[in-house]
Every structure is written in structure tokens, then in C-alpha cells.
Protein backbone atom coordinates (compact mmCIF):
# COMPACT_ATOMS: atom_id res chain seq x y z
CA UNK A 1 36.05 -272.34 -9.58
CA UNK A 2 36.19 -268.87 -11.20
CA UNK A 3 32.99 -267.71 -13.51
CA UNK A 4 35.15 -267.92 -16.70
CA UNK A 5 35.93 -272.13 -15.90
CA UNK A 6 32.54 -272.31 -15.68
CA UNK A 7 31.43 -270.53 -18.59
CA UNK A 8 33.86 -272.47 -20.42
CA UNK A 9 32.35 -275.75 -18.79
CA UNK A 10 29.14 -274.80 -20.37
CA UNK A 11 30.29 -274.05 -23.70
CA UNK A 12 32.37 -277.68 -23.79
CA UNK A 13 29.31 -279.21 -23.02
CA UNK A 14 30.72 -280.42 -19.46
CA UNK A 15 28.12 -278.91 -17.57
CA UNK A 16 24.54 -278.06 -18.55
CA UNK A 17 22.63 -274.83 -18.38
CA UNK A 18 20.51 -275.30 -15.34
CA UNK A 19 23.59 -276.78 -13.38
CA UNK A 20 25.69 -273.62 -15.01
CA UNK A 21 23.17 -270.50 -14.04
CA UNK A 22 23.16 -272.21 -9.98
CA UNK A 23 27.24 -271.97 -10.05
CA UNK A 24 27.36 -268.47 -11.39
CA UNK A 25 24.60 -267.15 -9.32
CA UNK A 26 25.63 -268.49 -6.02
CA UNK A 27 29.19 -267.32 -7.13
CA UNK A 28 30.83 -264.58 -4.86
CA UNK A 29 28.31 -265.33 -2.17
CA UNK A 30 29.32 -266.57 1.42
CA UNK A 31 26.48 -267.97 3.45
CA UNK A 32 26.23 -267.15 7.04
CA UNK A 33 22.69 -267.25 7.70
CA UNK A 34 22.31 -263.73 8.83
CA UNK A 35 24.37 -262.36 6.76
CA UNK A 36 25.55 -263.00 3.17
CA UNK A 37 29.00 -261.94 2.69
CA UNK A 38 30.04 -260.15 -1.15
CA UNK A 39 33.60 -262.41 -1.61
CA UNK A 40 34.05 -260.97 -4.82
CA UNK A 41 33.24 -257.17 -4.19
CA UNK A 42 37.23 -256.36 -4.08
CA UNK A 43 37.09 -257.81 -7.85
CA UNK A 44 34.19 -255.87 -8.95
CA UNK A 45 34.67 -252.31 -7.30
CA UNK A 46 38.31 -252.21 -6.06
CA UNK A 47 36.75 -252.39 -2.32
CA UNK A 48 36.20 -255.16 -0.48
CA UNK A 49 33.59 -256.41 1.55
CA UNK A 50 33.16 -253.87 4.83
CA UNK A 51 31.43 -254.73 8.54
CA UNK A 52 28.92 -252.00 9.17
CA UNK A 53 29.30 -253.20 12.68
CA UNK A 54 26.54 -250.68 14.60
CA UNK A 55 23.08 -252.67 14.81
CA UNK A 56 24.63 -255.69 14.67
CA UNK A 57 25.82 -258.15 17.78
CA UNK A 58 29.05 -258.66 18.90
CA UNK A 59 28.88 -262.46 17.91
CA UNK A 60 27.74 -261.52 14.58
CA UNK A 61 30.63 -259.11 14.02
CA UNK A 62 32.95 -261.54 15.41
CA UNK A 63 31.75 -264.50 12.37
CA UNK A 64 31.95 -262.39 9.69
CA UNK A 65 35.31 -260.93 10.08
CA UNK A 66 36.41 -264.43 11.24
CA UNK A 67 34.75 -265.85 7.90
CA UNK A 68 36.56 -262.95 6.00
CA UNK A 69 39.31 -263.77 6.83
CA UNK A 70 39.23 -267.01 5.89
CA UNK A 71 38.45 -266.43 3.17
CA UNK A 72 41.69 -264.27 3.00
CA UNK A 73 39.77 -261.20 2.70
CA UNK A 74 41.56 -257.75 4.56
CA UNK A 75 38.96 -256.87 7.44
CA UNK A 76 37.65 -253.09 8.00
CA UNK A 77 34.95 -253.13 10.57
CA UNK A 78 32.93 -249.09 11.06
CA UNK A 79 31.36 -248.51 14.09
CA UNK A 80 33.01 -250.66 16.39
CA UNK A 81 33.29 -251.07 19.80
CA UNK A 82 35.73 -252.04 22.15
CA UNK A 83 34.46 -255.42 23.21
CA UNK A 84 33.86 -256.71 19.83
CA UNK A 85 37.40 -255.53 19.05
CA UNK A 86 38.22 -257.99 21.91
CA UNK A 87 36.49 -260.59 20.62
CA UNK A 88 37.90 -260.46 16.82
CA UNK A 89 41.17 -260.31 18.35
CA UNK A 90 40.76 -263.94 19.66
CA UNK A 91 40.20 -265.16 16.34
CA UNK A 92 42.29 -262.62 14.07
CA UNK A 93 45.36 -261.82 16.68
CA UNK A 94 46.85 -259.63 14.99
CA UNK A 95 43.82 -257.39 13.94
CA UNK A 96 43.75 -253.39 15.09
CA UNK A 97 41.87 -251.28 17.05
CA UNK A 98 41.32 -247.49 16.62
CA UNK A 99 39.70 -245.98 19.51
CA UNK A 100 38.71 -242.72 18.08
CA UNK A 101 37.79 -243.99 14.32
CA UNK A 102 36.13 -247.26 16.58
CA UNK A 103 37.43 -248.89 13.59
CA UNK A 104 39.05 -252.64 13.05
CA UNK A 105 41.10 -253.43 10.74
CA UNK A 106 43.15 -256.80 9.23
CA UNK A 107 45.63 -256.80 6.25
CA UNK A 108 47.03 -260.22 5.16
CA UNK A 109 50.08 -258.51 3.97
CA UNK A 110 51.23 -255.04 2.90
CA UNK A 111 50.85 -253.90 -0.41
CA UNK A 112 51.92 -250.48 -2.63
CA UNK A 113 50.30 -247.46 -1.80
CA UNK A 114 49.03 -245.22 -4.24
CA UNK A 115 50.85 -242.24 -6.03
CA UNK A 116 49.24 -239.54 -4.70
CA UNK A 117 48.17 -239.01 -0.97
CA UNK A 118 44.31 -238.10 0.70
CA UNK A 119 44.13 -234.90 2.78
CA UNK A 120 41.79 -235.13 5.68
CA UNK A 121 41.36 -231.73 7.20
CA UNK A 122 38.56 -231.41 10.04
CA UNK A 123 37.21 -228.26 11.43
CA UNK A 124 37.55 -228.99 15.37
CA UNK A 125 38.79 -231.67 17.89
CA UNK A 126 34.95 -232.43 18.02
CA UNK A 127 35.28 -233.60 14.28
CA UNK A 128 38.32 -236.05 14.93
CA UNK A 129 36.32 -239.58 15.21
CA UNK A 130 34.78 -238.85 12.26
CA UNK A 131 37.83 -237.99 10.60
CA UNK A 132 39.82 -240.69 11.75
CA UNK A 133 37.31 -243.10 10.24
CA UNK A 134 38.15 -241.73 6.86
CA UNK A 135 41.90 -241.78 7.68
CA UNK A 136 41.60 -245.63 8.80
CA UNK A 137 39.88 -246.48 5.91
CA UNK A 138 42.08 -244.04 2.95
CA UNK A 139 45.05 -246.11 4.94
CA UNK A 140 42.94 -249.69 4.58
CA UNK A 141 42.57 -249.32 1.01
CA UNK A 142 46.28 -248.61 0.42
CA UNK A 143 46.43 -244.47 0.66
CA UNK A 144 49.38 -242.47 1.63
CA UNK A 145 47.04 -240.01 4.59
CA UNK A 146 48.37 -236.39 5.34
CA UNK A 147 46.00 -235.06 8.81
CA UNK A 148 45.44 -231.64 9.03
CA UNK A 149 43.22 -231.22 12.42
CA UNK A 150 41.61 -228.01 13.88
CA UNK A 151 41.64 -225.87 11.31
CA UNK A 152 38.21 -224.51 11.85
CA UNK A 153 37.18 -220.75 10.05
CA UNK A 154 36.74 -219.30 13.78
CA UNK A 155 40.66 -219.52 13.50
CA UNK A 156 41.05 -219.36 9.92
CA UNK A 157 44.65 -218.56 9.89
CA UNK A 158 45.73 -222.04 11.29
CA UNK A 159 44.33 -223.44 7.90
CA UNK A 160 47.21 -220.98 6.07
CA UNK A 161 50.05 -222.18 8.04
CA UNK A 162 49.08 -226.25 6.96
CA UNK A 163 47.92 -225.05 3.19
CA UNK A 164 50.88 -226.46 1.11
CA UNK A 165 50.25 -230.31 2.98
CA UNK A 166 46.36 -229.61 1.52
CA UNK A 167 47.23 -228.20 -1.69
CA UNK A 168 49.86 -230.56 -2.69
CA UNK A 169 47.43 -233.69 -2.03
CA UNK A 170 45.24 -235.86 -4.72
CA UNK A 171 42.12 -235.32 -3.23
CA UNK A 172 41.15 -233.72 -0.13
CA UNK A 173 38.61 -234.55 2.53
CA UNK A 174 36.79 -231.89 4.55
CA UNK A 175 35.36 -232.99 8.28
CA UNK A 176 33.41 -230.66 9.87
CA UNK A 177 30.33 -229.89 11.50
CA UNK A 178 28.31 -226.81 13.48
CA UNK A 179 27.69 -224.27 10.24
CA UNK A 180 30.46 -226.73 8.01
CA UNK A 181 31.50 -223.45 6.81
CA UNK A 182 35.11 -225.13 6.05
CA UNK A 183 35.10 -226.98 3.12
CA UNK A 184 33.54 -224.09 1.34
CA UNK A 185 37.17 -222.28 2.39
CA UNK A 186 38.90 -225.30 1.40
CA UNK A 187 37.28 -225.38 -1.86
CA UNK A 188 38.19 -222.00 -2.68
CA UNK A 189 42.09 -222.62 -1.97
CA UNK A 190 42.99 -226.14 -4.05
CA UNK A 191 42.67 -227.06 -7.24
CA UNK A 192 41.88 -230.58 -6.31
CA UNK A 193 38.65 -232.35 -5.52
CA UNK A 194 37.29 -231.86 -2.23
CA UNK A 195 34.92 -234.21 -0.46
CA UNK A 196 32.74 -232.55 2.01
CA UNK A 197 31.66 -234.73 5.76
CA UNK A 198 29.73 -232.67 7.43
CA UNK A 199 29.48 -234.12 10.94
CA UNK A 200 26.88 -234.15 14.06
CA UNK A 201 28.72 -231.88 16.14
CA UNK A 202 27.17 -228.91 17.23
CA UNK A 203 24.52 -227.14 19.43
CA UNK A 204 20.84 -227.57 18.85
CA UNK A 205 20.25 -225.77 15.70
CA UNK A 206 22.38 -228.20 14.07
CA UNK A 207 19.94 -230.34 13.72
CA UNK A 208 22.58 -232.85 14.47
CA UNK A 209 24.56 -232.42 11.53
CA UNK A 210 21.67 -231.13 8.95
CA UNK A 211 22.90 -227.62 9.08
CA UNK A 212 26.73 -228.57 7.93
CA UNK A 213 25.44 -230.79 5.55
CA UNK A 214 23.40 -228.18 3.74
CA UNK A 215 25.71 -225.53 3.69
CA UNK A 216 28.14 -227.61 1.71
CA UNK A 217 25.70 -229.05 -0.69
CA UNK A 218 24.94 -225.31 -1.20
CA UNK A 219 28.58 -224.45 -1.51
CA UNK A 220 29.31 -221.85 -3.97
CA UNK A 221 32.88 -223.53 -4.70
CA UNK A 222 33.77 -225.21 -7.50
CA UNK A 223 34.65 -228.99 -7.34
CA UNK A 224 33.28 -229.99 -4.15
CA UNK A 225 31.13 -233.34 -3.56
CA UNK A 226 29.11 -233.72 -0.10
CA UNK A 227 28.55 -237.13 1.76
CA UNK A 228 26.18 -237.81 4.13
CA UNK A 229 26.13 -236.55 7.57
CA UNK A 230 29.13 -238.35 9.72
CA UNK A 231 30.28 -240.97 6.88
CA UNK A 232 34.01 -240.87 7.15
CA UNK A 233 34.16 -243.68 5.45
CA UNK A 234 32.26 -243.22 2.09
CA UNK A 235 34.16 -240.56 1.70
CA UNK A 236 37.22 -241.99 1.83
CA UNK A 237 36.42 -244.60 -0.52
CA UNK A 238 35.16 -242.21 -2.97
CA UNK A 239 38.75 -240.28 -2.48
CA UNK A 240 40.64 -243.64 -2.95
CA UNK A 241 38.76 -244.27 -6.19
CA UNK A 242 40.06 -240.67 -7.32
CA UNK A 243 43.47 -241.17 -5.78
CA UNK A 244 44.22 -244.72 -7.81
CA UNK A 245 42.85 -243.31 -11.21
């Protein structure tokens, strides 16, 4: 029953208020004891429900994308590994593994992409998981993905030879880690906006990603937005958003 049946309901008379306010608040809500899955969250935001799968146990991953997909829900799982890829398998066949991204993914049927198309550009091979979580999830949520990889500013001139793919794109994602000097470049070059990952690659004065991540939130380009430190994924949700608008 959707919330506006049972609003109606309670405006006919046919169901009173105490009876009304437990439908609608239990509405949207799938109980699995440890977890309580957000059915409705593709209505409300344009994304659906997501498995942060690190921290949690391969059984639990393995109920919640089973419920989710009974529920006829598309399944994106982050942070998976292999075996509970293995496992969702034997209850979703036809689900997807990406090594790299260690992401899972489901979709119940293929639908139109948007318009425009996400960049993803990453520094250094070092930089690809991360970036191929964004990629998996711009393509989950219904993106066109161009992949520009190792175009890092110690060789800043492979950048210029894959500039029109970057400049010609909706929105463009930056990957990178050690100093994260890129998406500063990037910025400077597009008239788009650019999301900035910075990642946890680099040697110890990194600080395991803290030193990208501040020198893009201290970017002095215009139009850039910074995620936090290896979150491929929030920042290709936050580019989707843009691209669909």
C-alpha cells in the first residue's frame, strides 16, 4: 500500500489515526534484524538503497542483497570481497563482480542512460580501485563513463593528449592521491564541475590520504568539490545527481 492510499484511508474514515501513523512510519522499512533496509530511498533521492559491505559478514551481505532483490531493488554492494561475491551469486546468478572496484552489482533490467557522460580521470595505476568504484557506480545509476587513467602531473602532458574526452564531459571526477596535485590541473582546464577523491596512496607523509585530501580542499580552482579520502562512490553519486539535472 503506497503512503497516499493510506492517507486517503484516513481521510475516508477507513482507518483511524493511531492505526494510520504505524502504516506510514513503518513504510519504506524492511526488517532484517540487523539491518533495516531503506525500500523507498530510490523514490526519495534518485539512489537506491547501497551495501556498505566492509564490517559486515559475508552472511549478512549475502541477506540483504538477496532481500533487495526481492524486493526488486538493483543491487550495488562497496567494499566487497570475492567470497561474498560467491555467495550472492548463488542467490542472484546473474549478479557482477568487479575485482578492482571489489564492487557487486544487479540490474533487473536496462534502462536509458543519461544525456551527458561522467569523466573519471585518476592520477596513477595506484589510484585505479578507487576509481573504478566510482566508474561501477556512475554506470549503476545509469551514466554514460569516459576513463581517463594515469594522467598524473609528474607526466603532465599525457593529461593534454586525453583533454577533449575530459572537457567534453558533464561532470568530471578527479582520483588521485600522494600530493593530489591533479584535480587542481583539472580544474584549471574544464569548464565543468570537478569532483575531487583524493585517495590513500602514497608514502608516509601522506598520512594515508590526508595530504591529497587537503590540497584539494585548498585548491585555488574554481568549481571544484572534495570527497572524503578514498570514496569513489560518493562521488559518483554526487556526479550522477549533476549529470541527470
Amino acid at each position: 500500500m503506497e503512503i497516499k492510499d493510506i492517507l486517503n484511508l484516513y481521510k475516508e474514515g477507513k482507518l483511524d489515526l493511531g492505526l494510520a501513523v504505524q502504516k506510514l512510519s513503518g513504510k519504506g522499512i524492511e526488517e532484517l534484524g540487523f539491518a533495516a533496509l531503506d525500500t523507498d530511498r530510490l523514490k526519495r533521492t534518485g539512489i537506491p538503497e547501497v551495501i556498505y559491505a566492509e564490517g559486515k559478514t559475508v552472511d549478512q551481505v549475502v541477506k540483504i542483497a538477496e532481500r533487495l532483490h526481492q524486493k526488486g531493488i538493483d543491487i550495488l554492494a562497496t567494499k566487497a570481497t570475492e567470497e561474498m561475491y560467491e555467495l550472492v551469486r548463488s542467490v542472484i546468478p546473474h549478479a557482477s563482480y568487479n575485482k578492482l572496484a571489489k564492487t557487486i552489482t544487479y540490474k533487473h533490467k536496462d534502462e536509458p542512460l543519461n544525456e551527458g557522460y561522467i569523466a573519471i580521470v585518476a592520477a596513477g595505476t595506484s589510484d585505479m580501485p578507487v576509481a573504478e568504484e566510482a566508474a561501477e557506480t556512475a554506470r549503476f545509476l545509469n551514466n554514460r563513463v569516459e576513463t581517463v587513467y594515469d594522467v598524473g602531473v609528474a607526466g603532465i602532458h599525457r593529461l593534454f593528449n586525453k583533454l577533449k574526452i575530459i572537457q567534453d564531459a558533464r561532470v568530471v571526477i578527479v582520483v588521485a592521491g600522494m600530493e593530489g596535485a591533479l584535480a587542481s590541473v583539472v580544474g584549471g582546464l574544464v569548464s565543468k564541475p570537478v569532483i575531487g577523491v583524493p585517495t590513500s596512496v602514497g608514502y608516509g607523509a601522506s598520512f594515508n590520504g590526508i595530504s591529497a585530501l587537503l590540497t584539494m580542499l585548498n585548491s585555488c580552482a574554481s568549481g571544484i568539490s572534495v570527497v572524503n579520502i578514498d570514496n569513489g562512490f560518493g562521488a559518483a553519486c554526487q556526479a550522477s545527481l549533476i549529470n541527470r539535472l
